[in-house]
C-alpha atoms as a PDB file:
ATOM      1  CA  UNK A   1     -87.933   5.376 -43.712  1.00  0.00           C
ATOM      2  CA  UNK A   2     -88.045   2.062 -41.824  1.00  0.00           C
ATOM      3  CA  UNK A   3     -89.872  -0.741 -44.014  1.00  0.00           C
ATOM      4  CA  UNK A   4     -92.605  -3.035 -42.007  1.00  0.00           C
ATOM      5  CA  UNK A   5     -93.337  -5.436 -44.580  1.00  0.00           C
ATOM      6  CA  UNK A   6     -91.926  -9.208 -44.109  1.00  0.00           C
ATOM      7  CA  UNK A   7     -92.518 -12.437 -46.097  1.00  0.00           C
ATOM      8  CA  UNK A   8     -91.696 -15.375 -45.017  1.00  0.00           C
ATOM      9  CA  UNK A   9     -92.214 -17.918 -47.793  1.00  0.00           C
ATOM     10  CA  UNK A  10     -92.428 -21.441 -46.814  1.00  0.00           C
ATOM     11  CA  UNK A  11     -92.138 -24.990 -48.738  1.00  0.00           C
ATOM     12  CA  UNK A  12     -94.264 -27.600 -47.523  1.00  0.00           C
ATOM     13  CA  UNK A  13     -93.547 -30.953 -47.850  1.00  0.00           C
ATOM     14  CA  UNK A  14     -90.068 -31.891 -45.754  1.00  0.00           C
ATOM     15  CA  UNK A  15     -90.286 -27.910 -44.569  1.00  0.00           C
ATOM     16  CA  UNK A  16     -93.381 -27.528 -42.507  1.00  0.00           C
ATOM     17  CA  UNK A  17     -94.889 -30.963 -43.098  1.00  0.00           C
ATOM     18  CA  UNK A  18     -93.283 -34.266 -43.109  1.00  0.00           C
ATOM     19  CA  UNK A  19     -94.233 -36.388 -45.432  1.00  0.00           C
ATOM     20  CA  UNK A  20     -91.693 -38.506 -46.351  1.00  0.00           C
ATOM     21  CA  UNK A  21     -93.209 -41.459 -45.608  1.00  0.00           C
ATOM     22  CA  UNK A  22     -96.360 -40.830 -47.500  1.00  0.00           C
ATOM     23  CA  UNK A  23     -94.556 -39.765 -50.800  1.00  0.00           C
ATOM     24  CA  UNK A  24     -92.023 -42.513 -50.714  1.00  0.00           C
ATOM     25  CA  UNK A  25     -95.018 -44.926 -50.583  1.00  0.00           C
ATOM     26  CA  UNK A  26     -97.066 -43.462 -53.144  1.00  0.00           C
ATOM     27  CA  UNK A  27     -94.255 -43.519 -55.645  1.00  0.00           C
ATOM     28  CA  UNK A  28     -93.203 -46.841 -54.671  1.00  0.00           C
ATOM     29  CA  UNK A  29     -96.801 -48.013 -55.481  1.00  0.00           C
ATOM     30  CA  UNK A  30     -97.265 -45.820 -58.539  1.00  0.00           C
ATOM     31  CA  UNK A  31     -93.909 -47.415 -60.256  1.00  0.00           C
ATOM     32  CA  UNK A  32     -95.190 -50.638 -59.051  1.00  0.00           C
ATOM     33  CA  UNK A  33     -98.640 -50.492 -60.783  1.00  0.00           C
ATOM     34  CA  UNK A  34     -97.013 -49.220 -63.663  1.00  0.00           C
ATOM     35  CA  UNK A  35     -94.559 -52.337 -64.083  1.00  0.00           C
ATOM     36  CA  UNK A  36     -91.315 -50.591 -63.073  1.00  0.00           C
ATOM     37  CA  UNK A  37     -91.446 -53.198 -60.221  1.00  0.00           C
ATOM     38  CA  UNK A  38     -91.545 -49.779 -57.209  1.00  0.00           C
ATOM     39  CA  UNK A  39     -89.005 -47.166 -56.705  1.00  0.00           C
ATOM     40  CA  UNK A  40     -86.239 -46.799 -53.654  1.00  0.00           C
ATOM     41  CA  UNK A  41     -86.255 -43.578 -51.247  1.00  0.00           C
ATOM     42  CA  UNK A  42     -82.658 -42.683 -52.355  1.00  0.00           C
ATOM     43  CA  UNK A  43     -84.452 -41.966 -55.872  1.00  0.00           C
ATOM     44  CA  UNK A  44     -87.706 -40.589 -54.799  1.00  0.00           C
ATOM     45  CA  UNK A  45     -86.530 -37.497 -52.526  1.00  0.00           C
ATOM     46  CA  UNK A  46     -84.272 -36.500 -54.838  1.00  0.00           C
ATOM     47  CA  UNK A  47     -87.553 -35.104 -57.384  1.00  0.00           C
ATOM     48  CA  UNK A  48     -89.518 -34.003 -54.659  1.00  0.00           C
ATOM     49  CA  UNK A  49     -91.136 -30.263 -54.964  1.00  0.00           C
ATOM     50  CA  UNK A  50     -90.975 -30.474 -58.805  1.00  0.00           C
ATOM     51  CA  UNK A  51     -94.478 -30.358 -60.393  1.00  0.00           C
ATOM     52  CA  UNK A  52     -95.484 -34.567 -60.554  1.00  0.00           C
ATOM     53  CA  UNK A  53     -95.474 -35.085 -64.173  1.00  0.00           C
ATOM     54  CA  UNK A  54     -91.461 -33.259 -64.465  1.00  0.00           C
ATOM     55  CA  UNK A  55     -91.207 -35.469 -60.988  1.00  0.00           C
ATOM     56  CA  UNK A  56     -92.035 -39.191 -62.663  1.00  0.00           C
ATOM     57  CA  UNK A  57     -90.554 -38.112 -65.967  1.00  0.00           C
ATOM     58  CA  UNK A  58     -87.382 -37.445 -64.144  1.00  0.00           C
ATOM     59  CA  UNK A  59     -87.402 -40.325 -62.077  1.00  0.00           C
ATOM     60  CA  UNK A  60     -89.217 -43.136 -65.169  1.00  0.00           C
ATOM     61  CA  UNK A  61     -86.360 -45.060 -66.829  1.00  0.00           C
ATOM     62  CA  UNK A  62     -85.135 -43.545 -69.797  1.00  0.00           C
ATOM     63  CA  UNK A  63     -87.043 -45.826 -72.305  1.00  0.00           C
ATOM     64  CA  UNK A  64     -90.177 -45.341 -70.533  1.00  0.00           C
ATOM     65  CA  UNK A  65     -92.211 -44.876 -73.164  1.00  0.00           C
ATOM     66  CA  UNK A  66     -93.803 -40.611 -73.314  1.00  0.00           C
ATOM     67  CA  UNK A  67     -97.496 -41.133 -73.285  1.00  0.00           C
ATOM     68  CA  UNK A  68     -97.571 -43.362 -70.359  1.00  0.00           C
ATOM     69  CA  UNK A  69     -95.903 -40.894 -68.090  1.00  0.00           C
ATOM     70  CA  UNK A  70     -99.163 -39.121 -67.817  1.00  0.00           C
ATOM     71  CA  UNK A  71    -100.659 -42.369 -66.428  1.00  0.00           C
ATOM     72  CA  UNK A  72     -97.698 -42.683 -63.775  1.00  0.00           C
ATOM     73  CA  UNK A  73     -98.271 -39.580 -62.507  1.00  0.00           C
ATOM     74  CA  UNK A  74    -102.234 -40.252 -62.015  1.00  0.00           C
ATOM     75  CA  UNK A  75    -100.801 -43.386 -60.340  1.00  0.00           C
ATOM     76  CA  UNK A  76     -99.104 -41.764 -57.996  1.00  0.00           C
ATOM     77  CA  UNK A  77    -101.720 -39.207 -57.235  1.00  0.00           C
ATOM     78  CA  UNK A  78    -104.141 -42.442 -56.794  1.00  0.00           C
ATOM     79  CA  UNK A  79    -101.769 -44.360 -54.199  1.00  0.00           C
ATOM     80  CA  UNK A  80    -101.136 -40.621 -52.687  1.00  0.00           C
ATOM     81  CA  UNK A  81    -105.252 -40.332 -51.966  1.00  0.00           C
ATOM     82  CA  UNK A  82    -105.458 -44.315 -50.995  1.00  0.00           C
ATOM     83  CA  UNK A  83    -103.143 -43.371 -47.862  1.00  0.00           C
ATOM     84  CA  UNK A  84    -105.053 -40.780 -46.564  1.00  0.00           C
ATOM     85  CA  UNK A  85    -107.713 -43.604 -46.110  1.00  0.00           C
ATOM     86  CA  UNK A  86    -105.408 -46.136 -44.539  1.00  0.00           C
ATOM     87  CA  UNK A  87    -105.634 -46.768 -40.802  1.00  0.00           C
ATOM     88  CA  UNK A  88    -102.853 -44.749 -38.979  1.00  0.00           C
ATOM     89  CA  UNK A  89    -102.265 -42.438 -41.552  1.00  0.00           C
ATOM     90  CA  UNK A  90    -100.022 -39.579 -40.413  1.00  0.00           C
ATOM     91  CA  UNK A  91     -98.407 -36.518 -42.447  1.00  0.00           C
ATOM     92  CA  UNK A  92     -97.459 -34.803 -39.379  1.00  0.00           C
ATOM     93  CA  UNK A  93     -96.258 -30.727 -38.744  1.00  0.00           C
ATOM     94  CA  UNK A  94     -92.770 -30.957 -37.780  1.00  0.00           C
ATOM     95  CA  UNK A  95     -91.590 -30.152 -33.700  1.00  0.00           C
ATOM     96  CA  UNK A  96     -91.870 -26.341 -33.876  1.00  0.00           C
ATOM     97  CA  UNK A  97     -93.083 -25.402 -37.196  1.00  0.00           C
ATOM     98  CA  UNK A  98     -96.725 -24.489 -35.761  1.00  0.00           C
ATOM     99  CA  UNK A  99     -95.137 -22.373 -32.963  1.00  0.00           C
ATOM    100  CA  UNK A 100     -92.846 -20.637 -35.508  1.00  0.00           C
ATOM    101  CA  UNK A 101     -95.851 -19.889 -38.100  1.00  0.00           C
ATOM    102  CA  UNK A 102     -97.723 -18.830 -35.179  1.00  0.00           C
ATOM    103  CA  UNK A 103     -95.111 -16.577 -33.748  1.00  0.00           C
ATOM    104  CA  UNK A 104     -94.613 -15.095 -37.109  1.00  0.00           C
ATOM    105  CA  UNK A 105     -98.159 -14.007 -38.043  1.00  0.00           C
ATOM    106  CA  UNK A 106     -98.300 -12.343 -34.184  1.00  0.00           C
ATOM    107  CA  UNK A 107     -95.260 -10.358 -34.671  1.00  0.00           C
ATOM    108  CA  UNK A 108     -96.687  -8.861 -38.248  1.00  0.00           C
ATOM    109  CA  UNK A 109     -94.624 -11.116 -40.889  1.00  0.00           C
ATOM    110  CA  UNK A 110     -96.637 -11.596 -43.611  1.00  0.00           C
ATOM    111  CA  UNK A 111     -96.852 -15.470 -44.644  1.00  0.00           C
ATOM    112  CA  UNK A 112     -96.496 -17.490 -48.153  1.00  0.00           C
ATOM    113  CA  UNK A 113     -96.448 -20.708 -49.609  1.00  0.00           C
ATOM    114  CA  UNK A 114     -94.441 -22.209 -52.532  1.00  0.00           C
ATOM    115  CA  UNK A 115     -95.511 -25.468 -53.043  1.00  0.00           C
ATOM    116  CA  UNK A 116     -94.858 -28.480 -55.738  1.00  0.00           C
ATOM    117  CA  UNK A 117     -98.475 -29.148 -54.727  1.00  0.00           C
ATOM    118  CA  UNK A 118    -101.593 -28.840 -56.256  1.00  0.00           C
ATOM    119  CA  UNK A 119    -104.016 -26.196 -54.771  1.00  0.00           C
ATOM    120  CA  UNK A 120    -106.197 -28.893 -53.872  1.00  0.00           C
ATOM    121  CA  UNK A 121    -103.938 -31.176 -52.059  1.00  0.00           C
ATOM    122  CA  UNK A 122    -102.726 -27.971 -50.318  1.00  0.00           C
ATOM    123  CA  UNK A 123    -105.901 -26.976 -48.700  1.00  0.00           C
ATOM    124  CA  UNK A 124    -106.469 -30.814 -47.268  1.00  0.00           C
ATOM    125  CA  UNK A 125    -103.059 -31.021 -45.636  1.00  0.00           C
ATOM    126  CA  UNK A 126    -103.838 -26.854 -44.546  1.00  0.00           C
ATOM    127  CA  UNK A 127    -107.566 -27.710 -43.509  1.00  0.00           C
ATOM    128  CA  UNK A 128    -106.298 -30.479 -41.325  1.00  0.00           C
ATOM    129  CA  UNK A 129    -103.529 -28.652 -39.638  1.00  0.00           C
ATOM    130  CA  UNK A 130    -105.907 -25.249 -39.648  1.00  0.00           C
ATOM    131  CA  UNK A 131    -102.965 -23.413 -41.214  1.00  0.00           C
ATOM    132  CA  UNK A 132    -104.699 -21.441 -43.643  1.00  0.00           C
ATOM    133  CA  UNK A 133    -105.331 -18.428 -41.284  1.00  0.00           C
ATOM    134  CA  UNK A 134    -101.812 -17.820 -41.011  1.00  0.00           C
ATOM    135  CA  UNK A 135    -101.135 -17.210 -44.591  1.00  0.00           C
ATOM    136  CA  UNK A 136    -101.810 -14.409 -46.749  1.00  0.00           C
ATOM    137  CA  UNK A 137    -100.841 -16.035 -50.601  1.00  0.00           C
ATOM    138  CA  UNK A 138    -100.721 -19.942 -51.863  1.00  0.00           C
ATOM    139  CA  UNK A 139     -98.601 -20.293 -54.734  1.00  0.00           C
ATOM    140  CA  UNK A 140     -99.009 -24.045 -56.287  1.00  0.00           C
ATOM    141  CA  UNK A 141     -98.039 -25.664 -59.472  1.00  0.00           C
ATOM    142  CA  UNK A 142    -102.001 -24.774 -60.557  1.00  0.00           C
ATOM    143  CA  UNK A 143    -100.987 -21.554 -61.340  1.00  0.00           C
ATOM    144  CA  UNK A 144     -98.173 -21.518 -63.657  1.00  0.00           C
ATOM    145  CA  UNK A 145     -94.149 -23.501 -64.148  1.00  0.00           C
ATOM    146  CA  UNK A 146     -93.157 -24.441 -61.071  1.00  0.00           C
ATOM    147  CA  UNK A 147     -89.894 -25.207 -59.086  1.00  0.00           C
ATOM    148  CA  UNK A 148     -87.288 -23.923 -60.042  1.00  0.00           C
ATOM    149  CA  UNK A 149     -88.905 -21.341 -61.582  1.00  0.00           C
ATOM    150  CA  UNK A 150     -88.889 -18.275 -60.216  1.00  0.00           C
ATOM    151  CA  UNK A 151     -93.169 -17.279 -61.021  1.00  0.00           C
ATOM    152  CA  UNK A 152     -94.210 -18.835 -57.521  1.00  0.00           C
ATOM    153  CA  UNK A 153     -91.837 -16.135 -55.270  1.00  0.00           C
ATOM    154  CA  UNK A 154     -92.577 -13.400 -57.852  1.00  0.00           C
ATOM    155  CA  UNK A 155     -96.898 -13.832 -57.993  1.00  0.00           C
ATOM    156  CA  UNK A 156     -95.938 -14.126 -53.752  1.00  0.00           C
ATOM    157  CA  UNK A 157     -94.522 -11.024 -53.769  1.00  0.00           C
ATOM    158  CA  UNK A 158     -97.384  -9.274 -56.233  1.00  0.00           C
ATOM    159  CA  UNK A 159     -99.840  -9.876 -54.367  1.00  0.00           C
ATOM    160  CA  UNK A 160     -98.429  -8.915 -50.645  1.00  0.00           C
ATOM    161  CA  UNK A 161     -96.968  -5.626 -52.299  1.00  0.00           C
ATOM    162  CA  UNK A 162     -93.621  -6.651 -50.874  1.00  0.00           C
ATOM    163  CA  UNK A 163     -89.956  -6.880 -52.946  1.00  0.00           C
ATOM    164  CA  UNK A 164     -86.974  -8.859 -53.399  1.00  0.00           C
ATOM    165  CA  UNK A 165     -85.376  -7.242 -50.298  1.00  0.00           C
ATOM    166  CA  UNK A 166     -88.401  -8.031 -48.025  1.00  0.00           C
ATOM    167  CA  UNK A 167     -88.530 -11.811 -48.376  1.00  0.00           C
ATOM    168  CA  UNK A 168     -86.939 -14.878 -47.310  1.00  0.00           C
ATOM    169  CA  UNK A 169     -87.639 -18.051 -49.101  1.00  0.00           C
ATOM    170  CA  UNK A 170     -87.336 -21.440 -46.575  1.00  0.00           C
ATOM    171  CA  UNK A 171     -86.812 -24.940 -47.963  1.00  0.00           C
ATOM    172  CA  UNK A 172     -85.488 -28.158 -47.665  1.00  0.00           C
ATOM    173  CA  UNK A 173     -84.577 -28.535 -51.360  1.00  0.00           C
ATOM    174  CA  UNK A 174     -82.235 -27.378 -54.163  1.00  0.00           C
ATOM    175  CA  UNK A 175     -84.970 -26.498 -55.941  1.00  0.00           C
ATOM    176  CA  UNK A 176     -86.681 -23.983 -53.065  1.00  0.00           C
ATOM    177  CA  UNK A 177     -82.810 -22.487 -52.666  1.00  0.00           C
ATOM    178  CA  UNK A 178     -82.724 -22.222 -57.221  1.00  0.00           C
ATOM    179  CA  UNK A 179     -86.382 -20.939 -56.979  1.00  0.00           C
ATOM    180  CA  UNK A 180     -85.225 -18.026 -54.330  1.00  0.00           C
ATOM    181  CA  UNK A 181     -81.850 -17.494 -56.099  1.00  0.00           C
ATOM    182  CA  UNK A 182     -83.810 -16.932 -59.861  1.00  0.00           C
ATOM    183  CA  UNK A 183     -86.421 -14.512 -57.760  1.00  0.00           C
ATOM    184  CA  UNK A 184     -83.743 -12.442 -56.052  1.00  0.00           C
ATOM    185  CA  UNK A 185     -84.760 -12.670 -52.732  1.00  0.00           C
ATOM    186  CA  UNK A 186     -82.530 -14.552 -49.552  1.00  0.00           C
ATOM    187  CA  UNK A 187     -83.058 -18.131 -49.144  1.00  0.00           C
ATOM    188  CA  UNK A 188     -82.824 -20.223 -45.795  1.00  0.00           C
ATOM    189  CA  UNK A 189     -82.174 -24.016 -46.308  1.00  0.00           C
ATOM    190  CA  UNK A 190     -83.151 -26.760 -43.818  1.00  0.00           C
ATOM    191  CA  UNK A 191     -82.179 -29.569 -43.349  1.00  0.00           C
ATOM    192  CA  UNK A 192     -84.493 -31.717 -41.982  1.00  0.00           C
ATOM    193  CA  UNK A 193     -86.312 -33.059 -45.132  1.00  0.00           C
ATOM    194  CA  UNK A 194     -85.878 -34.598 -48.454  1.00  0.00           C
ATOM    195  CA  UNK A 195     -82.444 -33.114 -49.857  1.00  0.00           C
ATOM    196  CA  UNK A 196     -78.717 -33.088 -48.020  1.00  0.00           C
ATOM    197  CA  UNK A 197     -77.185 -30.257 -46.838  1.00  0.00           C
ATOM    198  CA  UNK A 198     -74.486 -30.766 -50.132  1.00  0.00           C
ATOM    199  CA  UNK A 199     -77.346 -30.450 -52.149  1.00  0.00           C
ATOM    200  CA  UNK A 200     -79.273 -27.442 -50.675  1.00  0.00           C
ATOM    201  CA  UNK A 201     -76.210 -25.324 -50.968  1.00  0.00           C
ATOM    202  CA  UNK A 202     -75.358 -26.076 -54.395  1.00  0.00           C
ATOM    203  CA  UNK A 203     -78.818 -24.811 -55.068  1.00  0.00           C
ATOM    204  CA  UNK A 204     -77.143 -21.471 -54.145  1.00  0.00           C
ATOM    205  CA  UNK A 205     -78.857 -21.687 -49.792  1.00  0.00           C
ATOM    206  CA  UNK A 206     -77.774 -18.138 -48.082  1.00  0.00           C
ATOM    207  CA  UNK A 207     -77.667 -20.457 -45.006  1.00  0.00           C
ATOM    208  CA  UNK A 208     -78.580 -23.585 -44.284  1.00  0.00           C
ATOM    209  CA  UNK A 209     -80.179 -24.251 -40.294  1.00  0.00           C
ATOM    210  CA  UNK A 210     -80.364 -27.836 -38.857  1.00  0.00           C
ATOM    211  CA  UNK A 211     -83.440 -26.604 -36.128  1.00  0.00           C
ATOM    212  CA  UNK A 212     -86.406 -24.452 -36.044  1.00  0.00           C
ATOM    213  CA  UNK A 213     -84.546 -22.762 -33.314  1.00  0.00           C
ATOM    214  CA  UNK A 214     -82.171 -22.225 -35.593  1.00  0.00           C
ATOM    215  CA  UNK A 215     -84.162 -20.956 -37.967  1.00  0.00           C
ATOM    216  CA  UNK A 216     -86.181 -18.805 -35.829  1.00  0.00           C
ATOM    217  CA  UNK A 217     -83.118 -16.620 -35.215  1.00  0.00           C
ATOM    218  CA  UNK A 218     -81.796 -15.956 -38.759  1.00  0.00           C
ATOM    219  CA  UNK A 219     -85.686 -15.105 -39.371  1.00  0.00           C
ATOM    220  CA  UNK A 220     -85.333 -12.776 -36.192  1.00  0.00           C
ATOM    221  CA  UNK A 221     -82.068 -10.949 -37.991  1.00  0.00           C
ATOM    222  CA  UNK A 222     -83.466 -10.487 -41.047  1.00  0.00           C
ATOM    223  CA  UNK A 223     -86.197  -8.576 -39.299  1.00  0.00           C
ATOM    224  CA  UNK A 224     -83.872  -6.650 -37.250  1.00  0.00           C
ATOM    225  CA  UNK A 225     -82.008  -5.891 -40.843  1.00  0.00           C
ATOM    226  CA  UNK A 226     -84.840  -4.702 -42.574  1.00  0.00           C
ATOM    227  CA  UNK A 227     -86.321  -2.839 -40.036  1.00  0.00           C
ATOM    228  CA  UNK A 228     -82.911  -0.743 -39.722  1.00  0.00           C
ATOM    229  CA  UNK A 229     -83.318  -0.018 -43.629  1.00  0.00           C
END
């Protein structure tokens, strides 16, 4: 019997949405209010879809002292909300993501999200780029451990009734490709955001693709795979 049921689950930030700019700032600032004197982009990208207080804890200098990492990371979140305010502010979809999510959702893929991100900054950056008709499940750090963790892709799958077999996980980080990997189900690497290529595939990427075109046709065989099943 042929199987219908698809998900796609995406990572956000450096996936769909790039905001590079925005998090490099906002952790620059943080570390700066804090007295670490601000924080390169070499250092930040390398933490980025880990829940924010593993993030800062990760990224704080070793004698940093424990009870002020708390503080960082509401320093962070502070500078992250400041931006949003500032004239020209931009987190922009990347070229093609809308027409792939779009595509997608017409051709009966069901749609996810696995996301470092709190439910709340979720729905603004969703809300803005009126996203969250496309999607049938939100998975965010709210509900449980997060990247690399495999609870996000497994609570995903629970509540679209779909298995392992039936899903593809997409990310621009090691810890989307680990998250897949611990979940069972095949992962697709980009490479367009915060991690390198190097580092996507030692997070165990099926394949990593360079363009949404790209992308768009593995999606397209794994389709044409499962429907043959």
């Amino acid at each position: 019997m042929t199987s219908q049921l698809k998900l796609a689950i995406w990572d956000i930030d450096g996936t769909l949405i790039d905001s590079r700019k925005i998090i490099q700032r906002a952790m620059d600032r943080a570390f700066a209010r804090a007295g670490l004197g601000g924080i390169d982009y070499e250092r930040t990208r390398t933490i980025v879809g880990l829940e924010l207080t593993e993030a800062v804890l990760k990224l704080a200098p070793a004698d940093y002292p424990a009870e002020r990492i708390p503080q960082l990371a509401t320093f962070y979140k502070e500078a992250f909300v400041e931006q949003r305010q500032e004239p020209g502010f931009e987190e922009p979809l990347y070229d093609g993501a809308l027409d792939t999510i779009a595509r997608l959702a017409d051709e009966g893929w069901l749609l996810g999200v696995a996301t470092g991100k709190a439910r709340r900054g979720l729905d603004i950056v969703f809300e803005h780029h009126d996203l969250h008709k496309y999607f049938q499940t939100f998975q965010t750090v709210d509900g449980g451990p997060g990247k690399p963790h495999p609870r996000m892709v497994l609570d995903a799958m629970g509540e679209t009734g779909t298995d392992p077999r039936q899903v593809v996980m997409i990310g621009d980080t090691l810890f989307d490709m680990q998250m897949g990997r611990n979940a069972g189900v095949h992962t697709l690497g980009v490479s367009w955001g915060f991690h390198t290529e190097k580092e996507i595939l030692a997070g165990g990427a099926h394949e990593i693709h360079h363009t949404f075109d790209s992308l768009n046709t593995a999606l397209d065989r794994f389709f044409e795979h499962q429907s043959a099943i």
